[in-house]
Each structure stands twice: as structure tokens, then as C-alpha cells.
PDB file of N, CA and C in Angstrom:
ATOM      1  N   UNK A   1     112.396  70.675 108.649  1.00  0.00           N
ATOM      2  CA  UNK A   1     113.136  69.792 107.784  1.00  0.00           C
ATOM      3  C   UNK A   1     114.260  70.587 107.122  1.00  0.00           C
ATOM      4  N   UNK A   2     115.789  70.155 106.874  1.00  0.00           N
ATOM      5  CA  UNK A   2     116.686  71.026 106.371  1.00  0.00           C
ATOM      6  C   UNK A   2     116.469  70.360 105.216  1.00  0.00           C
ATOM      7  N   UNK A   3     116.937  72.046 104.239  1.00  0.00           N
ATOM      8  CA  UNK A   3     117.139  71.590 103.071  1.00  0.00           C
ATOM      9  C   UNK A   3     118.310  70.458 102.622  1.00  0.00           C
ATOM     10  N   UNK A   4     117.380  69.673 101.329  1.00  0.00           N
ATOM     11  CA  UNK A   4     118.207  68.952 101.162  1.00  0.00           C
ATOM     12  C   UNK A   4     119.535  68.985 100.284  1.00  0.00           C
ATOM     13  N   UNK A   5     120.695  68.852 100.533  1.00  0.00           N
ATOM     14  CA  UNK A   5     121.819  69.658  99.862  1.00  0.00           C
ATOM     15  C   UNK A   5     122.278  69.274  98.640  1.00  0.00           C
ATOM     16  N   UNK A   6     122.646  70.305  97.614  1.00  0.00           N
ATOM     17  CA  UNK A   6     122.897  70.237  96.566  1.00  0.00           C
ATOM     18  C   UNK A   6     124.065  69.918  95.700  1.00  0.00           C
ATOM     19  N   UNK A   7     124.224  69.071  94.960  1.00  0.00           N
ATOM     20  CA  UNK A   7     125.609  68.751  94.297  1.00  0.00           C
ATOM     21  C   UNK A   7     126.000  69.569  93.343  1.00  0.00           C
ATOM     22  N   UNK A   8     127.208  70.108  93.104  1.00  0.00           N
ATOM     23  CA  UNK A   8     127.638  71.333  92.336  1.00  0.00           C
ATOM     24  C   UNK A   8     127.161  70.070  91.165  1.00  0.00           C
ATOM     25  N   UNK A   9     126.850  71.635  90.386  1.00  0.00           N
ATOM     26  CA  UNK A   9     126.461  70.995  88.507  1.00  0.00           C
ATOM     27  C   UNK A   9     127.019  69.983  87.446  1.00  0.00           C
ATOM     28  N   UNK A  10     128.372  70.247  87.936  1.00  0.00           N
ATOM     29  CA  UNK A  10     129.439  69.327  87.428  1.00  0.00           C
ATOM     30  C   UNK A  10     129.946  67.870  87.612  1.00  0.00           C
ATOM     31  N   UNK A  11     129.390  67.504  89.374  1.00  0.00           N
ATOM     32  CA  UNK A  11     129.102  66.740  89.812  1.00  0.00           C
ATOM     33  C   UNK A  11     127.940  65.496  89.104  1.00  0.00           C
ATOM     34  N   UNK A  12     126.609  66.413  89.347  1.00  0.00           N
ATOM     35  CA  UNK A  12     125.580  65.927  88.853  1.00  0.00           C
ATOM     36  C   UNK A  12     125.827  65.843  87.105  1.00  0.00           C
ATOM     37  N   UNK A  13     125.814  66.336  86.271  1.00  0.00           N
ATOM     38  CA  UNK A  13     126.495  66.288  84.861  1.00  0.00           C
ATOM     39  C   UNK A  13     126.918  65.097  84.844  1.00  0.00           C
ATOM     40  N   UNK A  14     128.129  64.672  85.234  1.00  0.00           N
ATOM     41  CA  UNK A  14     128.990  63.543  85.112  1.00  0.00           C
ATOM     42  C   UNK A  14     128.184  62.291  85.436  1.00  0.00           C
ATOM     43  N   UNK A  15     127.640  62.106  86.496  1.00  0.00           N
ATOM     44  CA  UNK A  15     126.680  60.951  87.183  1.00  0.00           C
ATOM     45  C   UNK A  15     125.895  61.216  86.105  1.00  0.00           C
ATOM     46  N   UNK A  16     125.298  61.910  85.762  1.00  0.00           N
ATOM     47  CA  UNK A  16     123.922  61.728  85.043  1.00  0.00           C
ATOM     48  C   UNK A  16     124.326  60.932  83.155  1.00  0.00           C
ATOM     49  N   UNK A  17     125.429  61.473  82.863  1.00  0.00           N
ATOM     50  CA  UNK A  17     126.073  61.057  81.605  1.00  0.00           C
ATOM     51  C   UNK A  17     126.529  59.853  81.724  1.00  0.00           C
ATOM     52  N   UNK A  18     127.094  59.349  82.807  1.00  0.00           N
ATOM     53  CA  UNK A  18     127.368  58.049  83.373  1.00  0.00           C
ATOM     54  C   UNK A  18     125.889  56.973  83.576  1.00  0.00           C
ATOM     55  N   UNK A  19     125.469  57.414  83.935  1.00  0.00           N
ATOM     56  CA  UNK A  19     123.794  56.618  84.059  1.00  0.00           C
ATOM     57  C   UNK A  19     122.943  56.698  82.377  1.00  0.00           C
ATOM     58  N   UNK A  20     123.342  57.699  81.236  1.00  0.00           N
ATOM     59  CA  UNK A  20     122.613  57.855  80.602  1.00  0.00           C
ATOM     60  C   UNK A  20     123.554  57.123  79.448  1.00  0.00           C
ATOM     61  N   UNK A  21     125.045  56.303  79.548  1.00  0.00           N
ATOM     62  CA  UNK A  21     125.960  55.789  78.884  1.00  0.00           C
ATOM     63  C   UNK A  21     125.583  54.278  79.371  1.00  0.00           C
ATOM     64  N   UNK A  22     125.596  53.923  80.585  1.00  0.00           N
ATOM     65  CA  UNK A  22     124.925  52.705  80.992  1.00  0.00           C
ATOM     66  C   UNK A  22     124.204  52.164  80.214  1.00  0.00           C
ATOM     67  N   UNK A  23     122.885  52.989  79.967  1.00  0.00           N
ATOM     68  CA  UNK A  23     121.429  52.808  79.804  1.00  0.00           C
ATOM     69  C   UNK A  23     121.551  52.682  78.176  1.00  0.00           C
ATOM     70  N   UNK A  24     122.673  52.676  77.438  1.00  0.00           N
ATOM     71  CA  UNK A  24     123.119  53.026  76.161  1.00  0.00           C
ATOM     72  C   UNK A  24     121.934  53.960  75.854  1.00  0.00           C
ATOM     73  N   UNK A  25     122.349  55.264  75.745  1.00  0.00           N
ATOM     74  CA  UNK A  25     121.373  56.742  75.669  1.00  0.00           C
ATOM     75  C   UNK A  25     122.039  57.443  75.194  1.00  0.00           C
ATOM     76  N   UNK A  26     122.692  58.140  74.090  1.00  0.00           N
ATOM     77  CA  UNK A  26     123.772  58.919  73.592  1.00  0.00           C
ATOM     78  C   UNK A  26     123.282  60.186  74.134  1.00  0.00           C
ATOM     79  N   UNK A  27     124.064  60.634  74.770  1.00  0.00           N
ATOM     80  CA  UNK A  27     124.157  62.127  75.260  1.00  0.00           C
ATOM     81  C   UNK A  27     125.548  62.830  75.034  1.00  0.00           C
ATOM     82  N   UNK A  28     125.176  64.342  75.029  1.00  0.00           N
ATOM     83  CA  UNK A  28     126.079  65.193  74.852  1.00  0.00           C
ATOM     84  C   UNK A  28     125.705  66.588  75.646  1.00  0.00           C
ATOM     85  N   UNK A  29     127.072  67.248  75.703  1.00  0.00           N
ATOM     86  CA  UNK A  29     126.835  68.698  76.824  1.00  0.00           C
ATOM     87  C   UNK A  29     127.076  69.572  75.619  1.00  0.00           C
ATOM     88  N   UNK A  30     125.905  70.499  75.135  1.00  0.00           N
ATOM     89  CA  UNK A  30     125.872  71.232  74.296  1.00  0.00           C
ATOM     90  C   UNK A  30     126.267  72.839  74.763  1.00  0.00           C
ATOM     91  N   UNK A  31     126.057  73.097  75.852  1.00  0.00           N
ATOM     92  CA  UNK A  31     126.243  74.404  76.925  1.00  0.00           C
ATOM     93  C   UNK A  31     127.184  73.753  77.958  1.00  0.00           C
ATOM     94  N   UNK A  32     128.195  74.341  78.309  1.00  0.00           N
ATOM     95  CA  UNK A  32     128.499  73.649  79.420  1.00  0.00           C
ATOM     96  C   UNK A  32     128.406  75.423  80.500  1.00  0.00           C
ATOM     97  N   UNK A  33     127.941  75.224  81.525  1.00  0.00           N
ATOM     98  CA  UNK A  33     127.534  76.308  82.764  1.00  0.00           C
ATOM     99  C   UNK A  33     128.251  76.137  83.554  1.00  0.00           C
ATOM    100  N   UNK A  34     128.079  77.213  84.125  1.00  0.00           N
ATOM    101  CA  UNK A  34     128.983  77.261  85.707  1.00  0.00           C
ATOM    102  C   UNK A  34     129.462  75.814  86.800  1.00  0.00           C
ATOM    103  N   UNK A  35     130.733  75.523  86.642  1.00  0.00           N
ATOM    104  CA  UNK A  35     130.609  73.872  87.390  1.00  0.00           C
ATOM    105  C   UNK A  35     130.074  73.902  88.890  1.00  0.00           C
ATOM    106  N   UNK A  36     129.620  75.145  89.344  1.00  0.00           N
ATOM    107  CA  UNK A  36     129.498  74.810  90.909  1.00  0.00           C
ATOM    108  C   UNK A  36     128.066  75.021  90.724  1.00  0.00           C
ATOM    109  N   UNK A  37     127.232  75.985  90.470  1.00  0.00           N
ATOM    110  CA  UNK A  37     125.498  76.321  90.801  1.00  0.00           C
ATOM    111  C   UNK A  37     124.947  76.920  89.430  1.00  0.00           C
ATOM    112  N   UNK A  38     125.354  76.129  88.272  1.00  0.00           N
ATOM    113  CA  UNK A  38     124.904  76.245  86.962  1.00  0.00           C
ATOM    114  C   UNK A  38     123.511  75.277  87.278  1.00  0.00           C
ATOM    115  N   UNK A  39     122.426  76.156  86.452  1.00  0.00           N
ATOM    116  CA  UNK A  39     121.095  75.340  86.387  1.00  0.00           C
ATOM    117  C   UNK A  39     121.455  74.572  85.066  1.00  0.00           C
ATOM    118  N   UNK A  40     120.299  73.370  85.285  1.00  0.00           N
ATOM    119  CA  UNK A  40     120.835  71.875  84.090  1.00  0.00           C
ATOM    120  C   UNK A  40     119.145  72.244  83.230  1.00  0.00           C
ATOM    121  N   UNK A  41     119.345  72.185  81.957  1.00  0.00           N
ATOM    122  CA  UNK A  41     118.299  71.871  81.232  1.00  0.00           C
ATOM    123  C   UNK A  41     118.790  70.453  80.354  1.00  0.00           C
ATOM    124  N   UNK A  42     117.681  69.863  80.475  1.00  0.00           N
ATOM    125  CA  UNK A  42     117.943  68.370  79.402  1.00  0.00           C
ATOM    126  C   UNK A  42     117.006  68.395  78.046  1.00  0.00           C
ATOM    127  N   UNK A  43     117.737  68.364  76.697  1.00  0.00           N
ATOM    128  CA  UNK A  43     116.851  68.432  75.354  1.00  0.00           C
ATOM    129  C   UNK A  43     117.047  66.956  74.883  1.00  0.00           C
ATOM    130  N   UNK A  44     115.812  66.440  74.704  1.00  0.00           N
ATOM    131  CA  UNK A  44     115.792  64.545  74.516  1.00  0.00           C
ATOM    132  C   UNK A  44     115.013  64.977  73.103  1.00  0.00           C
ATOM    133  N   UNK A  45     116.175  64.717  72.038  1.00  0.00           N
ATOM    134  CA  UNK A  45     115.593  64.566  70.620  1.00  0.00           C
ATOM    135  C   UNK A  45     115.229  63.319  70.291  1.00  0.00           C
ATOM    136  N   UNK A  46     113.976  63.453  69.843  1.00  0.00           N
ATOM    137  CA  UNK A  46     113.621  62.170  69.416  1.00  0.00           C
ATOM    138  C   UNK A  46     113.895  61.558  68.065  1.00  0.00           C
ATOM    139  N   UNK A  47     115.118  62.182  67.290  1.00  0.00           N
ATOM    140  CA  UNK A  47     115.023  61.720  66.217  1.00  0.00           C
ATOM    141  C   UNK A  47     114.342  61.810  64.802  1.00  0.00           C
ATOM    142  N   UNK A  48     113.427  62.240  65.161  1.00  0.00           N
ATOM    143  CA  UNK A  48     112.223  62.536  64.379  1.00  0.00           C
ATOM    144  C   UNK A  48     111.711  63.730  64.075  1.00  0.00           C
ATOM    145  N   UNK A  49     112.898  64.696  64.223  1.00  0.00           N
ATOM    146  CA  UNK A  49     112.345  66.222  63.802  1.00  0.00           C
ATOM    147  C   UNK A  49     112.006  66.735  65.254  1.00  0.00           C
ATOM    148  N   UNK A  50     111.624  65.961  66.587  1.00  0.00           N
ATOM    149  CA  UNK A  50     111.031  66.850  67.539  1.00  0.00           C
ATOM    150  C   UNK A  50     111.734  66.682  68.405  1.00  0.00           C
ATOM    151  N   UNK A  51     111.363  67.190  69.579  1.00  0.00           N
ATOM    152  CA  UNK A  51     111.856  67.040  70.984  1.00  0.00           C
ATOM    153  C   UNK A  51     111.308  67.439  71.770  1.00  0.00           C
ATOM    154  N   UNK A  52     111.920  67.281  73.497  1.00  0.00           N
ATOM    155  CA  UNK A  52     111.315  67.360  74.672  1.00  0.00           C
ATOM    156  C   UNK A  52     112.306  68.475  75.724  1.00  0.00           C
ATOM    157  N   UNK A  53     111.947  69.237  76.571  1.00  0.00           N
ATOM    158  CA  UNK A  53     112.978  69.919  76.791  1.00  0.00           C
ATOM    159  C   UNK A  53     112.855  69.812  78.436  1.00  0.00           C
ATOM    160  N   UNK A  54     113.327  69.374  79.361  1.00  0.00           N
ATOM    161  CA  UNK A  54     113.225  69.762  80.726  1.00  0.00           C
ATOM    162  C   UNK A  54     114.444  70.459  81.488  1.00  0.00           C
ATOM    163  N   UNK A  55     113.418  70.488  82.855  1.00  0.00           N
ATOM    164  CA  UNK A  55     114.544  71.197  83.826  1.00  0.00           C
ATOM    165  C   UNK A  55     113.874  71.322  85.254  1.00  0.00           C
ATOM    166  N   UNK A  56     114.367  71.350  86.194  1.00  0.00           N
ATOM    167  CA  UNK A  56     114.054  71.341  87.347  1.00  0.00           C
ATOM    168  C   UNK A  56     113.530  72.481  87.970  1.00  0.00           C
ATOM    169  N   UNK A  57     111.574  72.393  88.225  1.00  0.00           N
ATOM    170  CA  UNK A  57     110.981  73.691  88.888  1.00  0.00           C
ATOM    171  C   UNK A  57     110.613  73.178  90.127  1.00  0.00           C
ATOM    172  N   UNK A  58     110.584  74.233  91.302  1.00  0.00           N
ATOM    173  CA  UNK A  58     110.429  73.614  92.500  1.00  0.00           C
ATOM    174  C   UNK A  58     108.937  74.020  92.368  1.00  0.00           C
ATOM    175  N   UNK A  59     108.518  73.031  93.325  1.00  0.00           N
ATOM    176  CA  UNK A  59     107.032  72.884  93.297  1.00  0.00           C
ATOM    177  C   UNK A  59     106.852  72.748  94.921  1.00  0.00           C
ATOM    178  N   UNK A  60     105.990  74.236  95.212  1.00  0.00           N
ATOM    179  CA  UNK A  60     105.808  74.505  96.667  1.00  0.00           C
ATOM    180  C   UNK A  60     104.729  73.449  97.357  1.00  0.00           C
ATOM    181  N   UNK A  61     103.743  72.491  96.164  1.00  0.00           N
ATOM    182  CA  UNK A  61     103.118  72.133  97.100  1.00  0.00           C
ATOM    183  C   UNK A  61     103.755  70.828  97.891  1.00  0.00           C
ATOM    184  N   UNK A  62     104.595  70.003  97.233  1.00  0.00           N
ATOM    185  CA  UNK A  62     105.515  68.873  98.107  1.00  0.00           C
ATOM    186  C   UNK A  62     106.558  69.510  98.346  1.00  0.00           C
ATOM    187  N   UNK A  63     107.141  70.762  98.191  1.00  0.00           N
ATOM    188  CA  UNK A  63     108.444  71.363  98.772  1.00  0.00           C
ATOM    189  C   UNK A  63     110.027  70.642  98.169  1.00  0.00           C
ATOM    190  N   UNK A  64     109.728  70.354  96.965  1.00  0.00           N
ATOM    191  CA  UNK A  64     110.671  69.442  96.021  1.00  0.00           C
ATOM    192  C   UNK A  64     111.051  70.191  94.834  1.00  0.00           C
ATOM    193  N   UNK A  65     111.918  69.846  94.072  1.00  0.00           N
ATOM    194  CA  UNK A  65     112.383  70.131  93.051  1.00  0.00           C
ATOM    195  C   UNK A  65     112.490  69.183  91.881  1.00  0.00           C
ATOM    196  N   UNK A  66     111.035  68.899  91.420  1.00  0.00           N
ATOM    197  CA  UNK A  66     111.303  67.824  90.211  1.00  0.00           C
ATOM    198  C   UNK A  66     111.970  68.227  89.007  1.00  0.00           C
ATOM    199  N   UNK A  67     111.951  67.510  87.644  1.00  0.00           N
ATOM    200  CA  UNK A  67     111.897  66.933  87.047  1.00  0.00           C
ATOM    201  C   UNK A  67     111.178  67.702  86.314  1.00  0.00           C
ATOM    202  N   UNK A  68     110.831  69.084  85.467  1.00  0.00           N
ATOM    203  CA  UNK A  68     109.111  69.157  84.496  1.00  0.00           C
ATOM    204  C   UNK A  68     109.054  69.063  83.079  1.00  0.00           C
ATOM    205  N   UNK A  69     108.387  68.721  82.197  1.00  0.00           N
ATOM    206  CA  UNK A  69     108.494  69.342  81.132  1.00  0.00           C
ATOM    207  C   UNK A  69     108.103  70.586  81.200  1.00  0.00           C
ATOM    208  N   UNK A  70     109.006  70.999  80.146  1.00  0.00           N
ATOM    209  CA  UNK A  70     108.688  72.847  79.568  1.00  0.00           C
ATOM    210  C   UNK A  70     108.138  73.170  78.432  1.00  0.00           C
ATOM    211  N   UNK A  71     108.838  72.153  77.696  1.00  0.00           N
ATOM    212  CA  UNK A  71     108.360  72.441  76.038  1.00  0.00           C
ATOM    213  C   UNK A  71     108.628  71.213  75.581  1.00  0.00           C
ATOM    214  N   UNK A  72     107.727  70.996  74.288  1.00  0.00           N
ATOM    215  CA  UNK A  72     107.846  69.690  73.595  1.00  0.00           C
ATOM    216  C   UNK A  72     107.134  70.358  72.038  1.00  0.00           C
ATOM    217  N   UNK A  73     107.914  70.122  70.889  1.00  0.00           N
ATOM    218  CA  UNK A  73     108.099  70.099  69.429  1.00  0.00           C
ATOM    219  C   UNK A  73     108.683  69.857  68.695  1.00  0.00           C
ATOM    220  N   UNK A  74     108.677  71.052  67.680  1.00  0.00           N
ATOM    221  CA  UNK A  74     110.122  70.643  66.375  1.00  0.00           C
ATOM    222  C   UNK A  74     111.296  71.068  67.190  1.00  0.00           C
ATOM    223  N   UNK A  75     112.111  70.333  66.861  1.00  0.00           N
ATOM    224  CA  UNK A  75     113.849  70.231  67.439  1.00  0.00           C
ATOM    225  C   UNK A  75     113.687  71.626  67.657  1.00  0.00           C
ATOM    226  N   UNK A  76     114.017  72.240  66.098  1.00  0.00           N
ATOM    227  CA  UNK A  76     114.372  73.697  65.767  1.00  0.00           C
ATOM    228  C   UNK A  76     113.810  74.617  66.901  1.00  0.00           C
ATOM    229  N   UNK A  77     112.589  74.379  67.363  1.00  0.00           N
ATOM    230  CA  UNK A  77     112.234  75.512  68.470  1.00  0.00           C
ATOM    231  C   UNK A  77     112.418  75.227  69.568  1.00  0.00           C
ATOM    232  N   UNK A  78     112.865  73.739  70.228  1.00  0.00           N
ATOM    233  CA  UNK A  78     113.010  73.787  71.344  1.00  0.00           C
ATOM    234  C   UNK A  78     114.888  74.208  71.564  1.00  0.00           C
ATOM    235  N   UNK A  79     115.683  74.040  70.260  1.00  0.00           N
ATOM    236  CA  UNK A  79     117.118  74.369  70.230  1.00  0.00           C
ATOM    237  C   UNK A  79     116.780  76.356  70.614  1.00  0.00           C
ATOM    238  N   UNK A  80     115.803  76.705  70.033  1.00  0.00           N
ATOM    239  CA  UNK A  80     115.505  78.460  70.201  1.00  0.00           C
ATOM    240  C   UNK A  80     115.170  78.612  71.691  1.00  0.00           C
ATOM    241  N   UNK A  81     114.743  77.878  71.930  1.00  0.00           N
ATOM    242  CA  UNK A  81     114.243  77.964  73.644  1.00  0.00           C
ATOM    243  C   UNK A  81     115.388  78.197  74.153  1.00  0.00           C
ATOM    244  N   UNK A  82     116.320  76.782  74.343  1.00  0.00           N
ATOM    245  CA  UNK A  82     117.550  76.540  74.839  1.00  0.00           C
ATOM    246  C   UNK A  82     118.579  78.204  74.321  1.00  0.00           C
ATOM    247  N   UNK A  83     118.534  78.449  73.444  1.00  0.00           N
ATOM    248  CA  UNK A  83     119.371  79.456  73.319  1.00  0.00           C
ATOM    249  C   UNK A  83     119.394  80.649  73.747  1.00  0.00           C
ATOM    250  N   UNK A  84     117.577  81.171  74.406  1.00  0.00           N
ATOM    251  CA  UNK A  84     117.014  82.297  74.766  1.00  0.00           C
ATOM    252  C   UNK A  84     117.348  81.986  76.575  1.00  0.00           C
ATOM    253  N   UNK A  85     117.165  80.763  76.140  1.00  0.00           N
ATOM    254  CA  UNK A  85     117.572  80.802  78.039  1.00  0.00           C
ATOM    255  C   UNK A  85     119.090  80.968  78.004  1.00  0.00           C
ATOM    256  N   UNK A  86     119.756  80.346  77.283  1.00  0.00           N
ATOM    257  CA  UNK A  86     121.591  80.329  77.993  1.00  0.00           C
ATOM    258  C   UNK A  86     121.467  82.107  77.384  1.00  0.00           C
ATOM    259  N   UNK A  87     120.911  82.867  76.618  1.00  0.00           N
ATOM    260  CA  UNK A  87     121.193  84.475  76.366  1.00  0.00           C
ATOM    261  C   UNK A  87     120.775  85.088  77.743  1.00  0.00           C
ATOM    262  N   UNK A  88     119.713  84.684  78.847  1.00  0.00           N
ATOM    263  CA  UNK A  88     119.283  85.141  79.468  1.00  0.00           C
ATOM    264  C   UNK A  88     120.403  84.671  80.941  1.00  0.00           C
ATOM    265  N   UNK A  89     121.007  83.430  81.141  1.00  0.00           N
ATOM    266  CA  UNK A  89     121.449  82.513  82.387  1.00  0.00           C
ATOM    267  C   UNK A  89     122.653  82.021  81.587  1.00  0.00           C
ATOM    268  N   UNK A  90     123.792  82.702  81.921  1.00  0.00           N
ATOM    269  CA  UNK A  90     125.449  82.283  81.323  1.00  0.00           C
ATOM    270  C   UNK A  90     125.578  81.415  82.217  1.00  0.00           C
ATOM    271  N   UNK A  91     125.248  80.853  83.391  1.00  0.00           N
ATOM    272  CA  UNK A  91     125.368  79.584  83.853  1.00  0.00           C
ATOM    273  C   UNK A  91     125.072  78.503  83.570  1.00  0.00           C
ATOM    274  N   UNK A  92     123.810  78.297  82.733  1.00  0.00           N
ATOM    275  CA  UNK A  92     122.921  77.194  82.067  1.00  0.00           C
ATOM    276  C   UNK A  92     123.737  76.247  81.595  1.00  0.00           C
ATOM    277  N   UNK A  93     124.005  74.987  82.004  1.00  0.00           N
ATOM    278  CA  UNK A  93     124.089  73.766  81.201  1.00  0.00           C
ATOM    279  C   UNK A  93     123.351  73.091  80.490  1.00  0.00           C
ATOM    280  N   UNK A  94     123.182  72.892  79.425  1.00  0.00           N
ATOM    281  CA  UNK A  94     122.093  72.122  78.436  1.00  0.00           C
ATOM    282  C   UNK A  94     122.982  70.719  77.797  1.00  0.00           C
ATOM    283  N   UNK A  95     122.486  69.704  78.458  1.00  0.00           N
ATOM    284  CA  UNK A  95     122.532  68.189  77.963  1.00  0.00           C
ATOM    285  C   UNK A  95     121.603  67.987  77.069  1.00  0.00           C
ATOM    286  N   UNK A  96     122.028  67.323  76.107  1.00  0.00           N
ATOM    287  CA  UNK A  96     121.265  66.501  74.849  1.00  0.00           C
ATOM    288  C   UNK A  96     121.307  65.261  74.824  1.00  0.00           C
ATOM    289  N   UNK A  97     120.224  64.666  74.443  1.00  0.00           N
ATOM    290  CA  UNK A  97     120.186  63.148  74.589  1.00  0.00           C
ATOM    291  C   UNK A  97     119.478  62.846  73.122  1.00  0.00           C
ATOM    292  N   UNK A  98     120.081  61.472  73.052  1.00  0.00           N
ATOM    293  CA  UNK A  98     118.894  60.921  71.510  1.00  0.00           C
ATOM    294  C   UNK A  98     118.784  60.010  71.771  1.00  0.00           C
ATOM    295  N   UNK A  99     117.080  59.961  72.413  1.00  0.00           N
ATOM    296  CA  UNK A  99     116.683  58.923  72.099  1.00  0.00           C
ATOM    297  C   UNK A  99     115.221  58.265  71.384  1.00  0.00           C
ATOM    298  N   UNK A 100     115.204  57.914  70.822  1.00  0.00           N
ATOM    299  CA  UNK A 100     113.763  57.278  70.011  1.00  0.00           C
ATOM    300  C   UNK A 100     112.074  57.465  70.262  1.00  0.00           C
ATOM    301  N   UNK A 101     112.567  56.368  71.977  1.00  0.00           N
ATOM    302  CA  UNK A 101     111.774  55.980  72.942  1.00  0.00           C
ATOM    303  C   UNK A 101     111.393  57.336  73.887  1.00  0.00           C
ATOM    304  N   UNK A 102     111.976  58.714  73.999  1.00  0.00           N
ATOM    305  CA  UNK A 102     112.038  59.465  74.976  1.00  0.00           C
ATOM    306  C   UNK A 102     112.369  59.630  76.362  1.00  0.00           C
ATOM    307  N   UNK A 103     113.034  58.433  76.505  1.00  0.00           N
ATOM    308  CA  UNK A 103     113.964  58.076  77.859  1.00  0.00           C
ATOM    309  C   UNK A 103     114.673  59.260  78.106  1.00  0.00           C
ATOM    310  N   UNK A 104     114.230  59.693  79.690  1.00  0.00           N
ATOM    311  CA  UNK A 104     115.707  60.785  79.669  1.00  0.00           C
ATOM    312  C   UNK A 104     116.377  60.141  81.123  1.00  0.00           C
ATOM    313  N   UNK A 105     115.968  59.244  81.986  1.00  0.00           N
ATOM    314  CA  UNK A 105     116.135  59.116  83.195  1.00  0.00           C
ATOM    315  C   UNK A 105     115.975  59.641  84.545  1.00  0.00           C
ATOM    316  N   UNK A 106     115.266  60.755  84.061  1.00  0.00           N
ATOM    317  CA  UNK A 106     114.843  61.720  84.690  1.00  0.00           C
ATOM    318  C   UNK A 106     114.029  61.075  86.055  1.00  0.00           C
ATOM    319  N   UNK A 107     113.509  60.052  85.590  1.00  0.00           N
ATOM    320  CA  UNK A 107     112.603  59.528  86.709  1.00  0.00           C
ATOM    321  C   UNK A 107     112.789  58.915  88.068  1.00  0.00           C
ATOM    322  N   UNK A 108     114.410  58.950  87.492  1.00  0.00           N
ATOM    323  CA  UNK A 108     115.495  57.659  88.524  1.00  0.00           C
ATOM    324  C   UNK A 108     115.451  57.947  89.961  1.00  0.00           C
ATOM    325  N   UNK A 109     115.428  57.460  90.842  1.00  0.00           N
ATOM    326  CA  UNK A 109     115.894  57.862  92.042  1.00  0.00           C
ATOM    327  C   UNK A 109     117.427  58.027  92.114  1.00  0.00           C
ATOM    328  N   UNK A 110     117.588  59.272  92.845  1.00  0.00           N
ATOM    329  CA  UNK A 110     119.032  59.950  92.385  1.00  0.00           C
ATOM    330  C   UNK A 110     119.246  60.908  91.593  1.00  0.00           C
ATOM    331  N   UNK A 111     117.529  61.588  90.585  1.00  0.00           N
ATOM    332  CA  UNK A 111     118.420  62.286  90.148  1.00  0.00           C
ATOM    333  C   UNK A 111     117.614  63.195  89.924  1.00  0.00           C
ATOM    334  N   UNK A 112     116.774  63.154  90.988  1.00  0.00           N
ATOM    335  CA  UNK A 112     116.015  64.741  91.744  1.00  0.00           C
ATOM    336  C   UNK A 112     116.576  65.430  92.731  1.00  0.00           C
TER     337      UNK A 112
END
């Protein structure tokens, strides 16, 4: 099976902000990364002091690249997460979203 091919970051960014403006989902690009093979992390504040933080780990046993959570708490530490990673990966894009409900769209077809 060939791999399945990848859309530069900038690409995906835009579609995904476009789908998450649709869905009325306020998002914002807090990091912006490398536009061609920058990795995407998504932080979905809930409003409420906490949040959710994902990003895409490949998972050898279906040979895919979902969707995972990483961390979920107070804002404040998952914003420390996000910052230890872009200190570690100057490519990193980090999207922010607010939403209530914890919608990130993540689930969509299209946007694994």
C-alpha cells in the first residue's frame, strides 16, 4: 500500500480554519510553523480555565496517523506544554480553538 500523501501544513491550516469558521468555532494560529512539513498541534480551550491539547501520533497497529489526545487541564499547563514543544520543534504550528462543548473537528473525514 503507498503511503498516503501529505498536504504541506499551510494547506491543511487553512482548510481546517475554514471548516472550524463554518462550524462557527473561533479559532486562531498562535505558532505559526514551517508552511511546507511543520507538525500541527490543536489547543481547544474550554473556556473554563481548562483545556485539551492534540496532535497527530501514528499508530503502527492500523498504520494511520490519527488524531490523539496528549494532555487535558488547566489552560495554563497545557499553554506550558505547547511552549516546551515549539522550544524543542521551530516548525510546530499550534491552532487554538474556543469552544465550550470541546468540538475540535478532529473527527471529520478529511482531516486525518
Amino acid at each position: 500500500m503507498a503511503p498516503e500523501p501529505r498536504l504541506a501544513a499551510h494547506v491543511w491550516v487553512g482548510a481546517y480554519l475554514r471548516r472550524l469558521s463554518l462550524a462557527d468555532i473561533p479559532a486562531y494560529v498562535t505558532r505559526h510553523g514551517d508552511d511546507t512539513a511543520g507538525a500541527v498541534m490543536v489547543k481547544c480551550a474550554t473556556l473554563d480555565g481548562n483545556a485539551t491539547l492534540w496532535r497527530r501520533e501514528w499508530d503502527f497497529e492500523t498504520d494511520t496517523l490519527p488524531w490523539t489526545l496528549i494532555a487535558t487541564g488547566p489552560e495554563a499547563e497545557i499553554d506550558e506544554t505547547t511552549r516546551r514543544e515549539s522550544d524543542f520543534d521551530p516548525d510546530l504550528w499550534v491552532i487554538e480553538i474556543e469552544s465550550h462543548d470541546g468540538r475540535t473537528l478532529l473527527d471529520q473525514v478529511g482531516l486525518h
